[in-house]
C-alpha atoms as a PDB file:
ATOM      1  CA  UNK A   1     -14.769  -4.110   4.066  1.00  0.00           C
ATOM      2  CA  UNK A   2     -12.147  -1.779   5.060  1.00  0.00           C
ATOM      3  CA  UNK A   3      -9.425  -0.137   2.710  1.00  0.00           C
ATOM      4  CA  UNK A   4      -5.851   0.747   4.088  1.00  0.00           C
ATOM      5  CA  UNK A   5      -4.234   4.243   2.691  1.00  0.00           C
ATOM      6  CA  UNK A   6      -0.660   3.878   3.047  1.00  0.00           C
ATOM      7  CA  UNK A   7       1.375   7.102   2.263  1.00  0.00           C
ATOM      8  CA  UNK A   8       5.218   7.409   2.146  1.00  0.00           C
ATOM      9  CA  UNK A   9       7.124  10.408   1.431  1.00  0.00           C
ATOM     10  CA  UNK A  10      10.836   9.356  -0.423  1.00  0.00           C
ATOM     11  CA  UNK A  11      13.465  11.485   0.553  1.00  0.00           C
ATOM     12  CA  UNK A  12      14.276  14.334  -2.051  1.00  0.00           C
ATOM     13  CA  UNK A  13      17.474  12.827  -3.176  1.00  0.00           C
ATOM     14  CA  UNK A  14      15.955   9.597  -3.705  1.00  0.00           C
ATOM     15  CA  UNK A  15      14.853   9.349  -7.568  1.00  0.00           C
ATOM     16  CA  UNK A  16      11.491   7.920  -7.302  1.00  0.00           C
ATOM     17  CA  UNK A  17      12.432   5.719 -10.698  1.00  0.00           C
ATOM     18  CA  UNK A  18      14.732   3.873  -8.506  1.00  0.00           C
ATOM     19  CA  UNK A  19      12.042   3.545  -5.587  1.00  0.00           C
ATOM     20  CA  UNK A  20       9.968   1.995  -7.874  1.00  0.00           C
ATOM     21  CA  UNK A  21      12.171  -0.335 -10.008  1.00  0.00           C
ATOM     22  CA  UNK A  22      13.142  -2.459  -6.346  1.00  0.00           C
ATOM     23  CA  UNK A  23       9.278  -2.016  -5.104  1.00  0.00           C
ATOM     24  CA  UNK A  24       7.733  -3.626  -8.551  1.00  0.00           C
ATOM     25  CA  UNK A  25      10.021  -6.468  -8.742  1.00  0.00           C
ATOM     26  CA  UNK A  26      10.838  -7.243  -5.032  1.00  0.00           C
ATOM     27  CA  UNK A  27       7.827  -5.939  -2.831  1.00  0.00           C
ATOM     28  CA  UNK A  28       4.729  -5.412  -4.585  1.00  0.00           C
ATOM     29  CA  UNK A  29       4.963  -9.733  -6.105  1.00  0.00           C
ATOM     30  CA  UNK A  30       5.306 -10.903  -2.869  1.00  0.00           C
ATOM     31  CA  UNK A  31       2.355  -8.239  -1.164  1.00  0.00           C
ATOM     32  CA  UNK A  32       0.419  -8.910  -3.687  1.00  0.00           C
ATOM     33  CA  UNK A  33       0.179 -12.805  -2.759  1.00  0.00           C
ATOM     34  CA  UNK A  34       0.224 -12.101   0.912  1.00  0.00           C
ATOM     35  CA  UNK A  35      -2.090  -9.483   1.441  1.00  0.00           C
ATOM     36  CA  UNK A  36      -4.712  -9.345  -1.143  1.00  0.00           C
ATOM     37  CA  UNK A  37      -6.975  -6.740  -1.973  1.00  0.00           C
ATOM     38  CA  UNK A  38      -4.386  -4.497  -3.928  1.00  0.00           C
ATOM     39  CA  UNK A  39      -6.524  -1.676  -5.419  1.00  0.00           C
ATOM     40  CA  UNK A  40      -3.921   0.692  -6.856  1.00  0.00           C
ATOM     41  CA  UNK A  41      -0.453   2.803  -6.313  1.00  0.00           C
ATOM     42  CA  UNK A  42      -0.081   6.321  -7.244  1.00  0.00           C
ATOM     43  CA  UNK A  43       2.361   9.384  -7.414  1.00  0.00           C
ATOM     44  CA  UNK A  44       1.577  12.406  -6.782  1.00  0.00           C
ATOM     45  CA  UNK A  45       1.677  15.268  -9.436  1.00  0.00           C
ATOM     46  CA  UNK A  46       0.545  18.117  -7.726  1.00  0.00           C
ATOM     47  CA  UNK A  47       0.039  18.501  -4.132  1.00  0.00           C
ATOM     48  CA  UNK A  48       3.557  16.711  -2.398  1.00  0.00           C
ATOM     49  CA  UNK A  49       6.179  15.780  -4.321  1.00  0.00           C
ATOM     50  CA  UNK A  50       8.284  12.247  -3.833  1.00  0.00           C
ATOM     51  CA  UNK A  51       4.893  11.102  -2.708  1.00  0.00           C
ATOM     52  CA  UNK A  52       3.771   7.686  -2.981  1.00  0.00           C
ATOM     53  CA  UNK A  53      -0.223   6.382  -2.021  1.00  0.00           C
ATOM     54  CA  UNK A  54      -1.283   2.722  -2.067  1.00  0.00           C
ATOM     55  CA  UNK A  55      -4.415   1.156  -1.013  1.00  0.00           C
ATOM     56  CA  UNK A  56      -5.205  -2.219   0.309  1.00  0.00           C
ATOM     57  CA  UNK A  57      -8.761  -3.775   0.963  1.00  0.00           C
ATOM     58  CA  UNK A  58      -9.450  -6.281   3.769  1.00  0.00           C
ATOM     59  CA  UNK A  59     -12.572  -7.622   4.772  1.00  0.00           C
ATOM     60  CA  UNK A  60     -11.548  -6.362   8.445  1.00  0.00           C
ATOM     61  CA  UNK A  61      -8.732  -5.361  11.402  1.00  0.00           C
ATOM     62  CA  UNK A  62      -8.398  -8.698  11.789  1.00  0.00           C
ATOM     63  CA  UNK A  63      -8.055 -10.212   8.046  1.00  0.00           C
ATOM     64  CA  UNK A  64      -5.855  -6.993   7.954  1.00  0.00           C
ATOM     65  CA  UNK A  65      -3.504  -7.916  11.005  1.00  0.00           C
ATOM     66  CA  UNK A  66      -3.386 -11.345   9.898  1.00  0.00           C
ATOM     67  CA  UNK A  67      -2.121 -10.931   6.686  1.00  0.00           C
ATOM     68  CA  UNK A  68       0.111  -7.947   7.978  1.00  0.00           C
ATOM     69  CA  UNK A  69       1.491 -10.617  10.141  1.00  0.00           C
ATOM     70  CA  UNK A  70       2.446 -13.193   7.658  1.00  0.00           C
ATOM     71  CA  UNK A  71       3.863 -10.708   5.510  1.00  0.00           C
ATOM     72  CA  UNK A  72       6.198  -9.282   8.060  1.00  0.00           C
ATOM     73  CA  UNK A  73       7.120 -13.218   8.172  1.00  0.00           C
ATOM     74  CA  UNK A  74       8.476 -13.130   4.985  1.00  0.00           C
ATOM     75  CA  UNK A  75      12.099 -13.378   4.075  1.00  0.00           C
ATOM     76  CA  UNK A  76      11.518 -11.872   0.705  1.00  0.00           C
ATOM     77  CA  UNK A  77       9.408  -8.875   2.349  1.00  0.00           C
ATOM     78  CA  UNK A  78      12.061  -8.241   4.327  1.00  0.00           C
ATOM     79  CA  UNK A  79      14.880  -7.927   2.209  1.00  0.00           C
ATOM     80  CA  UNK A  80      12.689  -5.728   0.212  1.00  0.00           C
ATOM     81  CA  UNK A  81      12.088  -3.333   3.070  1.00  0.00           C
ATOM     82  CA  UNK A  82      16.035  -3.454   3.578  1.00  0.00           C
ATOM     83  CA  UNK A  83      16.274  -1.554   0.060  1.00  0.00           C
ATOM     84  CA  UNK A  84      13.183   0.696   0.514  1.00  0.00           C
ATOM     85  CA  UNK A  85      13.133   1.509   3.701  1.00  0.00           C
ATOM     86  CA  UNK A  86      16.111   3.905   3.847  1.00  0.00           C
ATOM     87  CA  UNK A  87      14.503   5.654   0.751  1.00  0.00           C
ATOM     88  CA  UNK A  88      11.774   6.912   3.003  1.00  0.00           C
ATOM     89  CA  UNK A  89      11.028  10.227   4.764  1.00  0.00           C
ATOM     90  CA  UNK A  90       7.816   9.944   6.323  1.00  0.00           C
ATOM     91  CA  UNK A  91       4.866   7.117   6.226  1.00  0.00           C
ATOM     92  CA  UNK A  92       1.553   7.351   7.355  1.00  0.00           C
ATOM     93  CA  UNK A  93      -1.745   5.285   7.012  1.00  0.00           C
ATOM     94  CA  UNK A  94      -4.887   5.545   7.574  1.00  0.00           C
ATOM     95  CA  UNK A  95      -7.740   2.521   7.594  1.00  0.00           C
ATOM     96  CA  UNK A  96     -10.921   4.014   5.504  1.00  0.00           C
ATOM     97  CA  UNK A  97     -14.668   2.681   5.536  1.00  0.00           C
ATOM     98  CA  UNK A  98     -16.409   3.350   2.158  1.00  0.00           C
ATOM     99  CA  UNK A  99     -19.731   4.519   2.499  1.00  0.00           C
ATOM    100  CA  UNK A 100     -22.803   2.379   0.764  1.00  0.00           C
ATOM    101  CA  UNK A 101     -22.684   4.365  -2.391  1.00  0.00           C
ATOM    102  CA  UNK A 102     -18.571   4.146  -3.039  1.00  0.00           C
ATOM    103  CA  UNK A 103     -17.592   2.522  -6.117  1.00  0.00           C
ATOM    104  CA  UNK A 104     -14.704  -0.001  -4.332  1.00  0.00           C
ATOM    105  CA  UNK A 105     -14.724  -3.249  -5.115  1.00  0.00           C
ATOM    106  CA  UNK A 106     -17.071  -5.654  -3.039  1.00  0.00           C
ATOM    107  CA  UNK A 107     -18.914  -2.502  -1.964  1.00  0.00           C
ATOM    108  CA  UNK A 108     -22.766  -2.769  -3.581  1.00  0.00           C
ATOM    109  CA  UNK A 109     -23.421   1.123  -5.060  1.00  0.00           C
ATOM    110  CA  UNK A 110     -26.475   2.687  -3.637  1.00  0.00           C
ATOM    111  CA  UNK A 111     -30.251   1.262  -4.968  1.00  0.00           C
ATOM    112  CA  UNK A 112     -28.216  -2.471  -6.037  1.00  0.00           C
END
């Protein structure tokens, strides 16, 4: 298994409220369906502000790009993206391997 960290910074005059509103009615129904694996989305408190983290969990690169794919192929995605998109500074993910003992889904916890 393999877990994508996504990170995206929102511009400081965008209100996060109204990131959010478009991304759990437009985006997150549709990536949900398409890509599996959802395993939570945060804000950030302390530490960056206007800073959003999701994670994803595949069973590999290749489930990944696959389903990466097929979303990209959707209309719906895309007009989502349209909204969102212009709302964002920065992005930046990273593709993390738990270790044996990590307590993600699908991952056995160390002596099971």
């Amino acid at each position: 298994m393999i877990v994508e960290e996504r990170m995206y910074v929102l511009h400081t005059e965008v209100n996060i409220a109204d990131y959010m509103a478009i991304y759990t009615s437009e985006g997150l129904p549709v990536q949900r369906e398409i890509l599996g694996g959802f395993l939570g989305y945060f804000t950030t408190e302390i530490g960056t502000q206007n800073q959003l983290i999701h994670f994803w969990a595949y069973a590999d690169l290749e489930e990944r790009r696959k389903r990466r794919e097929k979303l990209a192929a959707q209309p719906a995605w895309q007009g989502c993206l349209m909204k969102i998109r212009p709302m964002i500074r920065t992005m930046e993910n990273r593709i993390l391997l738990p270790t044996a003992f990590s307590p993600w889904p699908g991952v056995p916890l160390s002596g099971q």
